[in-house]
PDB file of N, CA and C in Angstrom:
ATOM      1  N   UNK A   1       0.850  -1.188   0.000  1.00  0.00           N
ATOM      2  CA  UNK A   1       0.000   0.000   0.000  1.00  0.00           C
ATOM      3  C   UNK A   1       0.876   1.224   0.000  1.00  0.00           C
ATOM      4  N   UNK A   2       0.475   1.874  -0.479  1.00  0.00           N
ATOM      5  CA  UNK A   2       1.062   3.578  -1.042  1.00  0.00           C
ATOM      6  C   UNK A   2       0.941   4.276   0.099  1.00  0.00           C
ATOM      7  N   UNK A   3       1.428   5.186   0.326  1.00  0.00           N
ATOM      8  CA  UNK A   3       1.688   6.122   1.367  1.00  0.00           C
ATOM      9  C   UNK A   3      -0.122   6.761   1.664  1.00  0.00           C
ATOM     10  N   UNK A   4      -0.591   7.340   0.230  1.00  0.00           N
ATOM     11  CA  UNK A   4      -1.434   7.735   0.438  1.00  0.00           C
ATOM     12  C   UNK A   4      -2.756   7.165   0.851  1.00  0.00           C
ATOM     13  N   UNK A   5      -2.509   6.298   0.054  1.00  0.00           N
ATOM     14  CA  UNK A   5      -3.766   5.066   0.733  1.00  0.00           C
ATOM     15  C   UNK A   5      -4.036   4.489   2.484  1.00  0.00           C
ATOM     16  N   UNK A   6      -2.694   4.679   2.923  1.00  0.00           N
ATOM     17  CA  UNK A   6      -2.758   4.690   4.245  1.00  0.00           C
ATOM     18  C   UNK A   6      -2.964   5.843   4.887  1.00  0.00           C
ATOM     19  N   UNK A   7      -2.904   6.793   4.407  1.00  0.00           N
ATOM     20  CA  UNK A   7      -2.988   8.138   5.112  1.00  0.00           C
ATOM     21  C   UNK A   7      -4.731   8.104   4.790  1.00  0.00           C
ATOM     22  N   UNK A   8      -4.972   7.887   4.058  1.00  0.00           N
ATOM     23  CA  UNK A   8      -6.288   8.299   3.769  1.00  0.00           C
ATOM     24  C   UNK A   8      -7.546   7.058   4.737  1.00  0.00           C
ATOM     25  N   UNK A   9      -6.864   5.939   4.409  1.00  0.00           N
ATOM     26  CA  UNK A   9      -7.961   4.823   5.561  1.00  0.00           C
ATOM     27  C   UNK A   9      -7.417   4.893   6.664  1.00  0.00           C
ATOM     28  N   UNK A  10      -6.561   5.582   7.188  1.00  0.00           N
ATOM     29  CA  UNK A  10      -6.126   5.947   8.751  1.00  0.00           C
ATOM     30  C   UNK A  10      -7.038   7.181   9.213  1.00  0.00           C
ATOM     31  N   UNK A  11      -7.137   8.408   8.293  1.00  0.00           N
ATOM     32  CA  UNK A  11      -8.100   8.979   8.719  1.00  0.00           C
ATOM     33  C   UNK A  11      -9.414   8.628   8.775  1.00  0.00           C
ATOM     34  N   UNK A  12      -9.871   7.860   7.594  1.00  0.00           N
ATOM     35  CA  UNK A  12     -11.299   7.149   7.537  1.00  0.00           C
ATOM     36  C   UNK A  12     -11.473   6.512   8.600  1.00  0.00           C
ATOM     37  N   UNK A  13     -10.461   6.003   9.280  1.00  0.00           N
ATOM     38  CA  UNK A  13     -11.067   5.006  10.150  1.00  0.00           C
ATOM     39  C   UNK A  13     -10.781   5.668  11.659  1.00  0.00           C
ATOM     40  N   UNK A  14     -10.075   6.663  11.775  1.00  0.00           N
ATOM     41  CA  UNK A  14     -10.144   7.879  13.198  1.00  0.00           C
ATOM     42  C   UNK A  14     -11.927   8.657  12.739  1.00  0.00           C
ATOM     43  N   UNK A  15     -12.219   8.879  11.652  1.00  0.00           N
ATOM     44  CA  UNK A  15     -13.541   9.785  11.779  1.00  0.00           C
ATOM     45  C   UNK A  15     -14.573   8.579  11.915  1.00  0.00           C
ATOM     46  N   UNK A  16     -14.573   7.271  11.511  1.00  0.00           N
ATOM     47  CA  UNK A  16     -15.583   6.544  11.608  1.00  0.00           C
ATOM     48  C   UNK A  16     -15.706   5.975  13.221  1.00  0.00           C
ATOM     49  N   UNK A  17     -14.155   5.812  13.722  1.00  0.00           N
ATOM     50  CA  UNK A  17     -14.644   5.591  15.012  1.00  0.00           C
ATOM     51  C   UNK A  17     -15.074   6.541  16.093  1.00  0.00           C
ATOM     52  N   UNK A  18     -14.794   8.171  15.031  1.00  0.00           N
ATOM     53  CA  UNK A  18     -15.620   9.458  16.355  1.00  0.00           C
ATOM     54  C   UNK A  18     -17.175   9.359  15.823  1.00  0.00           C
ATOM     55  N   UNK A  19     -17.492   8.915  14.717  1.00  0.00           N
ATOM     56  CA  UNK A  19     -18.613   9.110  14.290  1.00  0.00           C
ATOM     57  C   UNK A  19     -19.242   7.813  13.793  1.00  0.00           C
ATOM     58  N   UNK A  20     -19.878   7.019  15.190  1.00  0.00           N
ATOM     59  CA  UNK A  20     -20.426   5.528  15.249  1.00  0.00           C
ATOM     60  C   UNK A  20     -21.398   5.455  14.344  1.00  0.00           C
ATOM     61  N   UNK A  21     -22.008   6.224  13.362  1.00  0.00           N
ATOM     62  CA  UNK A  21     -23.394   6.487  12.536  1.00  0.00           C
ATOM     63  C   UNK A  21     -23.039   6.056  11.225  1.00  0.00           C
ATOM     64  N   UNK A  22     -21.609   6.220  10.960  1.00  0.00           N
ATOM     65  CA  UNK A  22     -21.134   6.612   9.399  1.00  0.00           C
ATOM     66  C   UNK A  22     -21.253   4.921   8.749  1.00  0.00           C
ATOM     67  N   UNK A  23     -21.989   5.085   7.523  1.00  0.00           N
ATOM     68  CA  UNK A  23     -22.120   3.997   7.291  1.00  0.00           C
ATOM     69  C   UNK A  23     -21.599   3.766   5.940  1.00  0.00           C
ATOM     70  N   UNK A  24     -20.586   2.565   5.533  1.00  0.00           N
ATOM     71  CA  UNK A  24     -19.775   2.442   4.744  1.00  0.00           C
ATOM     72  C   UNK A  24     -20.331   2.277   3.561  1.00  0.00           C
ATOM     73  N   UNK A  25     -22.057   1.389   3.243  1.00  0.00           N
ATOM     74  CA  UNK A  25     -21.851   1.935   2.134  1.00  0.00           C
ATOM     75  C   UNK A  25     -22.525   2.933   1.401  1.00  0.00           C
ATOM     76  N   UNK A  26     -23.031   2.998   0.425  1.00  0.00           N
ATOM     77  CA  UNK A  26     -23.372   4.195  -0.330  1.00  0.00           C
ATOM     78  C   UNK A  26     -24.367   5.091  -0.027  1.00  0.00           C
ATOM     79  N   UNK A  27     -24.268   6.496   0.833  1.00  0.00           N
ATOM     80  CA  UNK A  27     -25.084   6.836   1.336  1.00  0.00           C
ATOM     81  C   UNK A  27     -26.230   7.060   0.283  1.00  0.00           C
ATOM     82  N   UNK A  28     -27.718   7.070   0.961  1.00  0.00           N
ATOM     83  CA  UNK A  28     -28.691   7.348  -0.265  1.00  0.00           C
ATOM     84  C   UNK A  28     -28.803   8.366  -0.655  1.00  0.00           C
ATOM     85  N   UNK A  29     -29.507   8.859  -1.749  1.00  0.00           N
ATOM     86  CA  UNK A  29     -29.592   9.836  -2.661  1.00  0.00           C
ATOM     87  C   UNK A  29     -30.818  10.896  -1.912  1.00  0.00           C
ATOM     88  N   UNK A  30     -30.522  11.748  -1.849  1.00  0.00           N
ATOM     89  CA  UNK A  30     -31.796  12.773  -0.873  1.00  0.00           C
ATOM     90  C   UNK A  30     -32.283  13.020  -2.188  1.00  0.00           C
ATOM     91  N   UNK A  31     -33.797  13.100  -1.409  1.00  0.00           N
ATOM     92  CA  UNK A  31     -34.730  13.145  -2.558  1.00  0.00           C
ATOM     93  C   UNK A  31     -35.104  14.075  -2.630  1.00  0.00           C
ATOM     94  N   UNK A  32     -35.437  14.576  -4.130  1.00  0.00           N
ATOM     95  CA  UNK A  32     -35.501  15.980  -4.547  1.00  0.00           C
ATOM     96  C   UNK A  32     -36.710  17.104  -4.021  1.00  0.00           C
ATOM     97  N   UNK A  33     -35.995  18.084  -3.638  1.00  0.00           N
ATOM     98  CA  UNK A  33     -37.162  18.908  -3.099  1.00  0.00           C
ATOM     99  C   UNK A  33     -38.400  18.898  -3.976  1.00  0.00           C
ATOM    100  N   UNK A  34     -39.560  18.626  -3.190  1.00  0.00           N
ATOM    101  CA  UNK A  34     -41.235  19.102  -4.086  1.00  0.00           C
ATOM    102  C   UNK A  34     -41.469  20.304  -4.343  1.00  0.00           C
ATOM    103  N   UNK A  35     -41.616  20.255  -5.921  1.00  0.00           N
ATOM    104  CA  UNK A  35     -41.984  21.829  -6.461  1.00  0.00           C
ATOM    105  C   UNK A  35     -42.922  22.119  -5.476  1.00  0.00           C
ATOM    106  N   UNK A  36     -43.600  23.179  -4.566  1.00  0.00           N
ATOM    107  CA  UNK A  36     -44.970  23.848  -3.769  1.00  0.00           C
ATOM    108  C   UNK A  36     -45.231  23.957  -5.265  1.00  0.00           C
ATOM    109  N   UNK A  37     -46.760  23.643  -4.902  1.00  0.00           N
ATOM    110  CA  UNK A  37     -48.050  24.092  -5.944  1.00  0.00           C
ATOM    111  C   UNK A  37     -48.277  24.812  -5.158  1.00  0.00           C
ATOM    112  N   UNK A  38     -48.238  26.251  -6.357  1.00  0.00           N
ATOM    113  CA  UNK A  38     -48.457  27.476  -6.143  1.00  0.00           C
ATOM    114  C   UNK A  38     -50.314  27.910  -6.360  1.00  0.00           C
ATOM    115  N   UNK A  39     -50.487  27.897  -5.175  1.00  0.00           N
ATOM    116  CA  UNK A  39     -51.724  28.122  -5.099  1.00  0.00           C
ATOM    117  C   UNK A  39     -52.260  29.592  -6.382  1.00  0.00           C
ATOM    118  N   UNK A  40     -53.060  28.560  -7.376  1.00  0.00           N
ATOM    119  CA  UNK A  40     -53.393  30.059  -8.302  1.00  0.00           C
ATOM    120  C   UNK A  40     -54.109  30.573  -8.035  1.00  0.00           C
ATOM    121  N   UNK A  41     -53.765  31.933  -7.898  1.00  0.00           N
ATOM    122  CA  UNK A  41     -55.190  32.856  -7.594  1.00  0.00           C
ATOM    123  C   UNK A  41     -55.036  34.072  -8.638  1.00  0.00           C
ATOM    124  N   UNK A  42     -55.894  34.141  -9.494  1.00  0.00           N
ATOM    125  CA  UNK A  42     -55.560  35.062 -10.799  1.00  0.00           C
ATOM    126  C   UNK A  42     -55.722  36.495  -9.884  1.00  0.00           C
ATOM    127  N   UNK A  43     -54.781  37.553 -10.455  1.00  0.00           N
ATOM    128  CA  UNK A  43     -54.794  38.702  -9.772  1.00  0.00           C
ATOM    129  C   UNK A  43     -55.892  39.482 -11.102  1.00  0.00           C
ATOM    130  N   UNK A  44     -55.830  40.632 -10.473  1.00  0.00           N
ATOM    131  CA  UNK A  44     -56.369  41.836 -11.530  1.00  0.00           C
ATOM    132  C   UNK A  44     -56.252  41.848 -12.519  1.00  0.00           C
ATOM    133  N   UNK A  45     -54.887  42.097 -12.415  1.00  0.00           N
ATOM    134  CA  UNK A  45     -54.103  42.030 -13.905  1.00  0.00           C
ATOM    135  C   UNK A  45     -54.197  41.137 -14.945  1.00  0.00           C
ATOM    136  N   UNK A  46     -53.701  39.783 -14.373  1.00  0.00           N
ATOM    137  CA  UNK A  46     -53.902  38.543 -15.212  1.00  0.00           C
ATOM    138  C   UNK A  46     -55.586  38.546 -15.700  1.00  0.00           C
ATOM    139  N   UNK A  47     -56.667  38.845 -14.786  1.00  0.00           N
ATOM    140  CA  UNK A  47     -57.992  38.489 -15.703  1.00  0.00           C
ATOM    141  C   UNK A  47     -57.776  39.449 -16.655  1.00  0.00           C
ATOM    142  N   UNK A  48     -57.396  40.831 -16.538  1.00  0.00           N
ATOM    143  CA  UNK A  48     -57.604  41.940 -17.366  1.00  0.00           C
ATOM    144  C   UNK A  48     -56.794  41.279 -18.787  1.00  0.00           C
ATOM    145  N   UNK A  49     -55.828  40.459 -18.637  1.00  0.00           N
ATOM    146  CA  UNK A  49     -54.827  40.455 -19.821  1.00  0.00           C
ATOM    147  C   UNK A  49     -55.419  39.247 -20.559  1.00  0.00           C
ATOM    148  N   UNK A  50     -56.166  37.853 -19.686  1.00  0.00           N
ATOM    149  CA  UNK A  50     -56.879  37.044 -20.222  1.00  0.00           C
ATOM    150  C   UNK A  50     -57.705  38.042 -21.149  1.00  0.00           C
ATOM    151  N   UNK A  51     -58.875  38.900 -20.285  1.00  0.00           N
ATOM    152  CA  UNK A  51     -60.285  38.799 -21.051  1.00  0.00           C
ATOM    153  C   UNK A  51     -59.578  39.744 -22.018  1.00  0.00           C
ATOM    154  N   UNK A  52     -58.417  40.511 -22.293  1.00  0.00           N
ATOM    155  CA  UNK A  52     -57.966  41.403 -23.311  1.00  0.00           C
ATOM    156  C   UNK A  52     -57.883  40.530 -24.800  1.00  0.00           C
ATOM    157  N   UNK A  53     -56.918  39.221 -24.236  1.00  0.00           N
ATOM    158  CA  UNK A  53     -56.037  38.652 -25.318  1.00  0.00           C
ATOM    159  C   UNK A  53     -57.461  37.143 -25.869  1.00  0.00           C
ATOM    160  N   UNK A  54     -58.728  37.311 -25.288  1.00  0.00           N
ATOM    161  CA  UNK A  54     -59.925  36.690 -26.006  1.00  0.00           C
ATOM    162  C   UNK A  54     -60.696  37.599 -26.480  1.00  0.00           C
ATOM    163  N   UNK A  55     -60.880  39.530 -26.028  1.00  0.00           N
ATOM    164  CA  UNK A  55     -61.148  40.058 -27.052  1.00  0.00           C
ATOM    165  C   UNK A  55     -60.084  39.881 -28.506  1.00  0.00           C
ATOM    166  N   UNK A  56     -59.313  40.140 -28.389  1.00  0.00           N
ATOM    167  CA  UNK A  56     -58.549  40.164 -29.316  1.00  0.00           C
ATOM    168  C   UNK A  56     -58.359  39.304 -30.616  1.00  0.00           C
ATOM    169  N   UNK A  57     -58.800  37.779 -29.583  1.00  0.00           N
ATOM    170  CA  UNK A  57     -58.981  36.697 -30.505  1.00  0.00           C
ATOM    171  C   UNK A  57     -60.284  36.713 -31.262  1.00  0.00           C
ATOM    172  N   UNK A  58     -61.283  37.294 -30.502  1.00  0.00           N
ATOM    173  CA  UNK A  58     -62.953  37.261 -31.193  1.00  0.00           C
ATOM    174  C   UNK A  58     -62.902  38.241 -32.295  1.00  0.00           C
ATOM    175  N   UNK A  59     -61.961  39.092 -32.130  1.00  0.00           N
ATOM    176  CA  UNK A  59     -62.113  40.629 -33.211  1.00  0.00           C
ATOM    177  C   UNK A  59     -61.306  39.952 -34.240  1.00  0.00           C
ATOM    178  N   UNK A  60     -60.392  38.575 -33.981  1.00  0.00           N
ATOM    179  CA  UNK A  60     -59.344  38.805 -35.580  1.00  0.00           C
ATOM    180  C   UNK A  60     -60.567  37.295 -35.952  1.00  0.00           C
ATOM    181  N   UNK A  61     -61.480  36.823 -34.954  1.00  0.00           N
ATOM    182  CA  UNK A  61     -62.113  35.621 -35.535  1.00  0.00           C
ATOM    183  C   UNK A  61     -63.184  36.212 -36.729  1.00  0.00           C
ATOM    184  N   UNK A  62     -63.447  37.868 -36.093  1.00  0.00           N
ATOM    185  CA  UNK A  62     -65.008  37.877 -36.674  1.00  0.00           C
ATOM    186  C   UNK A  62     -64.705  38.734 -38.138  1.00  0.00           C
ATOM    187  N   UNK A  63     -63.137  39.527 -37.883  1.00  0.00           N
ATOM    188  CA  UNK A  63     -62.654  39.947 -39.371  1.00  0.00           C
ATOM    189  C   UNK A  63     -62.134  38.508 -40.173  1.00  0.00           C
ATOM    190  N   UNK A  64     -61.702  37.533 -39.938  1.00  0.00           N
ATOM    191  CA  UNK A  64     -61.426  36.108 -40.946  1.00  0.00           C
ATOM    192  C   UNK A  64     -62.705  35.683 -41.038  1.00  0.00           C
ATOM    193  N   UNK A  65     -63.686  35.698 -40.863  1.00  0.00           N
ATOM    194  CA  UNK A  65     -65.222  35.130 -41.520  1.00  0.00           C
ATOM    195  C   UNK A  65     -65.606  36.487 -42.617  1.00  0.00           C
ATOM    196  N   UNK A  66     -65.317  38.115 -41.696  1.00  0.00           N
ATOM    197  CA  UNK A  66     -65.674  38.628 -43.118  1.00  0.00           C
ATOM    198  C   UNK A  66     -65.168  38.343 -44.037  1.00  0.00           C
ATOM    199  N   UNK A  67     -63.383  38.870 -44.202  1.00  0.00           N
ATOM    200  CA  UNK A  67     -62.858  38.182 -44.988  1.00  0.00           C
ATOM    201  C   UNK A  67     -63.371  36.789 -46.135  1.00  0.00           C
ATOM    202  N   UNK A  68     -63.634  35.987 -45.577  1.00  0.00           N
ATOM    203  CA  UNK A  68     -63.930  34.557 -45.987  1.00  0.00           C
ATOM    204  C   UNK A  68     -65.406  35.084 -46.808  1.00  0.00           C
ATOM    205  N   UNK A  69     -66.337  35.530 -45.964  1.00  0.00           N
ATOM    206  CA  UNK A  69     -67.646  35.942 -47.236  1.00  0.00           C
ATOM    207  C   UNK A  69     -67.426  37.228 -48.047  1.00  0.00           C
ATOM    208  N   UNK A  70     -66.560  38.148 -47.597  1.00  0.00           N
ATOM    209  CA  UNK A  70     -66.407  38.962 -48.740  1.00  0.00           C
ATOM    210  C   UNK A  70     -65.729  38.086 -50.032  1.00  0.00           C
ATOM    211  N   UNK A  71     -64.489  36.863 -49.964  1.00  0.00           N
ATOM    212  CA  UNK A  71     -64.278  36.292 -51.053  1.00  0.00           C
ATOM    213  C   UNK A  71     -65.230  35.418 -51.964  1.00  0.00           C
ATOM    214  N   UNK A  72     -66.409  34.671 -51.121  1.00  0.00           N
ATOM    215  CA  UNK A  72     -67.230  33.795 -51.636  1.00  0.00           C
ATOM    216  C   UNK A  72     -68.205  34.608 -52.154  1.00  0.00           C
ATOM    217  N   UNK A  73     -68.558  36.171 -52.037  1.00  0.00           N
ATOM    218  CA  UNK A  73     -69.101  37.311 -52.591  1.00  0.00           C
ATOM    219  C   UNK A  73     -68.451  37.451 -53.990  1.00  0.00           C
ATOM    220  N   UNK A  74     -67.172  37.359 -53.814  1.00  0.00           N
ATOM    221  CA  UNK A  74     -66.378  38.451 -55.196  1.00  0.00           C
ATOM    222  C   UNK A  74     -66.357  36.936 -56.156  1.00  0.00           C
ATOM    223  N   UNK A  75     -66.147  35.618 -55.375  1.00  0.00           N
ATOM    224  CA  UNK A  75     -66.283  34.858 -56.433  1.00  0.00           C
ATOM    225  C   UNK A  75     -67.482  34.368 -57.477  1.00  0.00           C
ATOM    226  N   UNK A  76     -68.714  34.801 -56.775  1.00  0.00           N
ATOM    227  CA  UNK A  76     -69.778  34.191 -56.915  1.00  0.00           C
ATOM    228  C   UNK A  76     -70.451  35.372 -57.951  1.00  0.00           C
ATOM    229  N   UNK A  77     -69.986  36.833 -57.429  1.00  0.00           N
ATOM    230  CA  UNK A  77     -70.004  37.781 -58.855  1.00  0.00           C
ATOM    231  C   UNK A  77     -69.177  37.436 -59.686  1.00  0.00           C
ATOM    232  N   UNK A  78     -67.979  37.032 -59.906  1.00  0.00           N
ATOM    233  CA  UNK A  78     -67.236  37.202 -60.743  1.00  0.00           C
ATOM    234  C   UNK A  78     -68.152  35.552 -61.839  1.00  0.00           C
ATOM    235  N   UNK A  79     -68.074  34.965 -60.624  1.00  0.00           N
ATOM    236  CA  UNK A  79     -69.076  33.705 -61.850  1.00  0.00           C
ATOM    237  C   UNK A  79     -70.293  34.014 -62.771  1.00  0.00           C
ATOM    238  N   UNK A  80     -70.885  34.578 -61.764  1.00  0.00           N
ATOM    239  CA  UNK A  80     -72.142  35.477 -62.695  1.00  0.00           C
ATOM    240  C   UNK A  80     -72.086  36.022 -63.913  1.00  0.00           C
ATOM    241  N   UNK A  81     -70.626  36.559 -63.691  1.00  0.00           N
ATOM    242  CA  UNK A  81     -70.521  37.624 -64.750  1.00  0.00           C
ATOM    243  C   UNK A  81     -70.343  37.049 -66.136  1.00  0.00           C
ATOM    244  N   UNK A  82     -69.035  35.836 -65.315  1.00  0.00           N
ATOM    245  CA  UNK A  82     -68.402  34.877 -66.465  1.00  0.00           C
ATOM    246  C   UNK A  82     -69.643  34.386 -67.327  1.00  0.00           C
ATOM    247  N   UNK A  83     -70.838  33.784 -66.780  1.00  0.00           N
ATOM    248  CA  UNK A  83     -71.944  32.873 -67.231  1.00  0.00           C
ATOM    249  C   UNK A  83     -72.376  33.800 -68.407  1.00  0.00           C
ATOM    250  N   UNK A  84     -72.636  35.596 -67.689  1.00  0.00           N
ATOM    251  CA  UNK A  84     -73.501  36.734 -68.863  1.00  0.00           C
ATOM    252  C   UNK A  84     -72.662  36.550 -69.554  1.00  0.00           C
ATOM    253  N   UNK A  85     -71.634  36.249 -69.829  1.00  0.00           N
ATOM    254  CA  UNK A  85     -70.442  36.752 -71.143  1.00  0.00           C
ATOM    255  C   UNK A  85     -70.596  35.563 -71.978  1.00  0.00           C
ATOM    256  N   UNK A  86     -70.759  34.767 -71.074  1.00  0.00           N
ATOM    257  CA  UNK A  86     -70.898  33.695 -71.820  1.00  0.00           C
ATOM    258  C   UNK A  86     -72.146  33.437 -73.206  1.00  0.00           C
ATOM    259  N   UNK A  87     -73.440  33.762 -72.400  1.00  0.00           N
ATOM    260  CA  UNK A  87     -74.687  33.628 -72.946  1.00  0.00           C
ATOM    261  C   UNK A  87     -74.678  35.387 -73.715  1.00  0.00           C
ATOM    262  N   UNK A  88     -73.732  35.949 -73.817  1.00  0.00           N
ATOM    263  CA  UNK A  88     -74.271  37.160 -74.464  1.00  0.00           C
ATOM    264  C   UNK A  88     -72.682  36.022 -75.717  1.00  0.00           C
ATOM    265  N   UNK A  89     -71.835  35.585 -75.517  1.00  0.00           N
ATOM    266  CA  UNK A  89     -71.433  35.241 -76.878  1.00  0.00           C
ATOM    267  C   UNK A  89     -71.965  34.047 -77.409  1.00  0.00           C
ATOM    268  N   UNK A  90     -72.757  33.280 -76.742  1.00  0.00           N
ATOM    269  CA  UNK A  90     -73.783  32.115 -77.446  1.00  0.00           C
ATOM    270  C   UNK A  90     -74.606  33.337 -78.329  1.00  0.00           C
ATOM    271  N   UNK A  91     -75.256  34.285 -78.298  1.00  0.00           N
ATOM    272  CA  UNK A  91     -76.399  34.893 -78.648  1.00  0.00           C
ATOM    273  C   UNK A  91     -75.235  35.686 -79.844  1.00  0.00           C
ATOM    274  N   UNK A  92     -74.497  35.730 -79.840  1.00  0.00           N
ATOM    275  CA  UNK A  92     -73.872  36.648 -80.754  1.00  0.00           C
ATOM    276  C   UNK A  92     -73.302  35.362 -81.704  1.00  0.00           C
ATOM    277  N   UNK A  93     -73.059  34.625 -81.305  1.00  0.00           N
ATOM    278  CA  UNK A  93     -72.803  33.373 -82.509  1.00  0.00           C
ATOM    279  C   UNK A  93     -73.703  32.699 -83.366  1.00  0.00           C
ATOM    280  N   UNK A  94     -75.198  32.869 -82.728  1.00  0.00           N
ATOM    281  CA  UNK A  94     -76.053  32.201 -83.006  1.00  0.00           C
ATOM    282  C   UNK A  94     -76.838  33.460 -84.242  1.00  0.00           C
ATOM    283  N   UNK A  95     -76.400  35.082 -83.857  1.00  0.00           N
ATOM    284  CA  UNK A  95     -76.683  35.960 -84.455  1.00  0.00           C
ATOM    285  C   UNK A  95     -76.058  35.572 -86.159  1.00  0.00           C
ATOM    286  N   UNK A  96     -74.773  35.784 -86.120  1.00  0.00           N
ATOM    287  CA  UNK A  96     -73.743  35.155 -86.910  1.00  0.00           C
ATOM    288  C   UNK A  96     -74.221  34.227 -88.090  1.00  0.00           C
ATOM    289  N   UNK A  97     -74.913  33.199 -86.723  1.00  0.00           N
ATOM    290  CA  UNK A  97     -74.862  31.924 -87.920  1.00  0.00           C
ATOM    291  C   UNK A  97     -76.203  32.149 -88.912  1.00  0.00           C
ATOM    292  N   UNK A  98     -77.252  32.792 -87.958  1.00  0.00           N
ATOM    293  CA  UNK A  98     -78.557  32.917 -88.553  1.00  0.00           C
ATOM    294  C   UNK A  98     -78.173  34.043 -89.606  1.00  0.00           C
ATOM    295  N   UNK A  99     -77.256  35.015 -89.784  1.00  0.00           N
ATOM    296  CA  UNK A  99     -76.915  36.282 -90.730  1.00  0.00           C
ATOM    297  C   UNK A  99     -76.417  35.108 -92.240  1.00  0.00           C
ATOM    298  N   UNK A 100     -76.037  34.220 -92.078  1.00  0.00           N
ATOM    299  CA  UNK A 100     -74.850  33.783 -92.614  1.00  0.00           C
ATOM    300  C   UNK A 100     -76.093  32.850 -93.187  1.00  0.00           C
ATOM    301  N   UNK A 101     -77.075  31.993 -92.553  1.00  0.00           N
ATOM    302  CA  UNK A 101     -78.112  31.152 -92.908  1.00  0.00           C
ATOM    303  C   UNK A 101     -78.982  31.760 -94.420  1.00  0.00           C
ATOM    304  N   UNK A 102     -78.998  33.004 -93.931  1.00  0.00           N
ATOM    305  CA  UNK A 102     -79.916  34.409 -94.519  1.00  0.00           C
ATOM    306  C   UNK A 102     -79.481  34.632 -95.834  1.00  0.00           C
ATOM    307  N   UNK A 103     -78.360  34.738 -95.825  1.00  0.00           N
ATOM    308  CA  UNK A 103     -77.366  35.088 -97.140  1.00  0.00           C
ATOM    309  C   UNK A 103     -77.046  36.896 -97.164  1.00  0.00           C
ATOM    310  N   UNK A 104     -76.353  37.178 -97.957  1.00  0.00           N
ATOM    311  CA  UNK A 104     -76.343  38.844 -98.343  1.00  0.00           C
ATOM    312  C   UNK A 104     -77.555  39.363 -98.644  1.00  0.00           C
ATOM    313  N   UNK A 105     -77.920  39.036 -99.019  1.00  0.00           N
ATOM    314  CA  UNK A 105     -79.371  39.604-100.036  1.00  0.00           C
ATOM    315  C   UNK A 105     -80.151  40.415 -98.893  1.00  0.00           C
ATOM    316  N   UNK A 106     -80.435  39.066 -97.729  1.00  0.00           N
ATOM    317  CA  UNK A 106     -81.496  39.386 -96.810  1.00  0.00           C
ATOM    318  C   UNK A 106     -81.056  40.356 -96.009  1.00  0.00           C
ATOM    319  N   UNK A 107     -79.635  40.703 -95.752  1.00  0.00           N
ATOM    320  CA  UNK A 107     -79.083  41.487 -94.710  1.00  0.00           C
ATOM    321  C   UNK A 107     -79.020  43.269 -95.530  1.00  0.00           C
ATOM    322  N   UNK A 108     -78.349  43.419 -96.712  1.00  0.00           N
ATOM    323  CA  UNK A 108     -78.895  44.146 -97.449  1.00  0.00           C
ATOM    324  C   UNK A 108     -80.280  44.818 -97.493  1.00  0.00           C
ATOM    325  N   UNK A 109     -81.310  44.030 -97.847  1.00  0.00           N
ATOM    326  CA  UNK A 109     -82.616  44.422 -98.204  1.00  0.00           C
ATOM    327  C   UNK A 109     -83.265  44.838 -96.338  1.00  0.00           C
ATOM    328  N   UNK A 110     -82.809  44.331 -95.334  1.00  0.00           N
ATOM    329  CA  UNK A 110     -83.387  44.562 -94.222  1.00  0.00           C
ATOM    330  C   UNK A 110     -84.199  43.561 -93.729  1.00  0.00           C
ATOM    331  N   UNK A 111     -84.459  42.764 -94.705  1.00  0.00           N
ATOM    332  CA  UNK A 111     -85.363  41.291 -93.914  1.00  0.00           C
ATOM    333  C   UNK A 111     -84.776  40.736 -92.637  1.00  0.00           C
ATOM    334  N   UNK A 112     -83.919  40.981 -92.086  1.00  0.00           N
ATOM    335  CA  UNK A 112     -83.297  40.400 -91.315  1.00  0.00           C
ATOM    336  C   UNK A 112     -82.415  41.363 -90.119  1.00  0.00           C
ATOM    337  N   UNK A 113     -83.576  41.246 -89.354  1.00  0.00           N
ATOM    338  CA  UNK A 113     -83.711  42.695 -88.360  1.00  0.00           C
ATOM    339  C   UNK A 113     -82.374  41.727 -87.688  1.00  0.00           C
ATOM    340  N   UNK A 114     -82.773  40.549 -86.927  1.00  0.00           N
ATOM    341  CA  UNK A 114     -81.820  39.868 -86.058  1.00  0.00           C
ATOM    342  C   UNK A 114     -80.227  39.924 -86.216  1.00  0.00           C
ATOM    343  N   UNK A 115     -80.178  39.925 -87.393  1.00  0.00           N
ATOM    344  CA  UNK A 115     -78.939  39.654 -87.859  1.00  0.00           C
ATOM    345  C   UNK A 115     -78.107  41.226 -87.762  1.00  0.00           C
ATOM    346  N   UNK A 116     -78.958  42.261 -87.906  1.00  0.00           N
ATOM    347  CA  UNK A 116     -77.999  43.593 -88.051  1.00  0.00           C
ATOM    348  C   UNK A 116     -77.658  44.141 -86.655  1.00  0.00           C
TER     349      UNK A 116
END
């Protein structure tokens, strides 16, 4: 044995015999302090900042629904519109074909109000 090794279980064994308790082996692990549950009690403030930050949420809920029907508005004109354009160039083709059915003659002479 090494110098130090004896120096060191010579003292171990002077403090274990002043201190009859010490127990050789692995002392246990102390167990970790319990978080305190912090008793909640909402102050002033906190309701004020709750009921603030659910106005806040109701005002951006009730502008994303306008939002949302102003688009199903602009789409539902814009379809409309598409459909008139549509049925005003059925009616202009059908003008066309009936001018064209007619011949020159009739478009000339005026028989053929539809067609002009």
């Amino acid at each position: 044995m090494s110098f130090c090794n004896d120096h060191k279980t010579h003292h171990q064994r002077n403090w274990m015999y002043r201190n009859s308790a010490y127990n050789l082996e692995k002392p246990k692990p102390k167990p970790k302090a319990k978080k305190k549950k912090r008793n909640v009690e909402k102050t002033v403030e906190e309701e004020e900042q709750l009921n603030h930050r659910l106005r806040l949420a109701a005002i951006e809920n009730t502008k994303r629904k306008r939002n949302e029907e102003r688009e199903l508005r602009k789409m539902a004109r814009e379809f409309a519109e598409k459909n008139e354009r549509a049925k005003e160039r059925a009616g202009k083709v059908d003008r066309a074909q009936h001018a064209k059915e007619a011949g020159p003659e009739a478009t000339s002479k005026a028989q053929c109000t539809r067609c002009t």
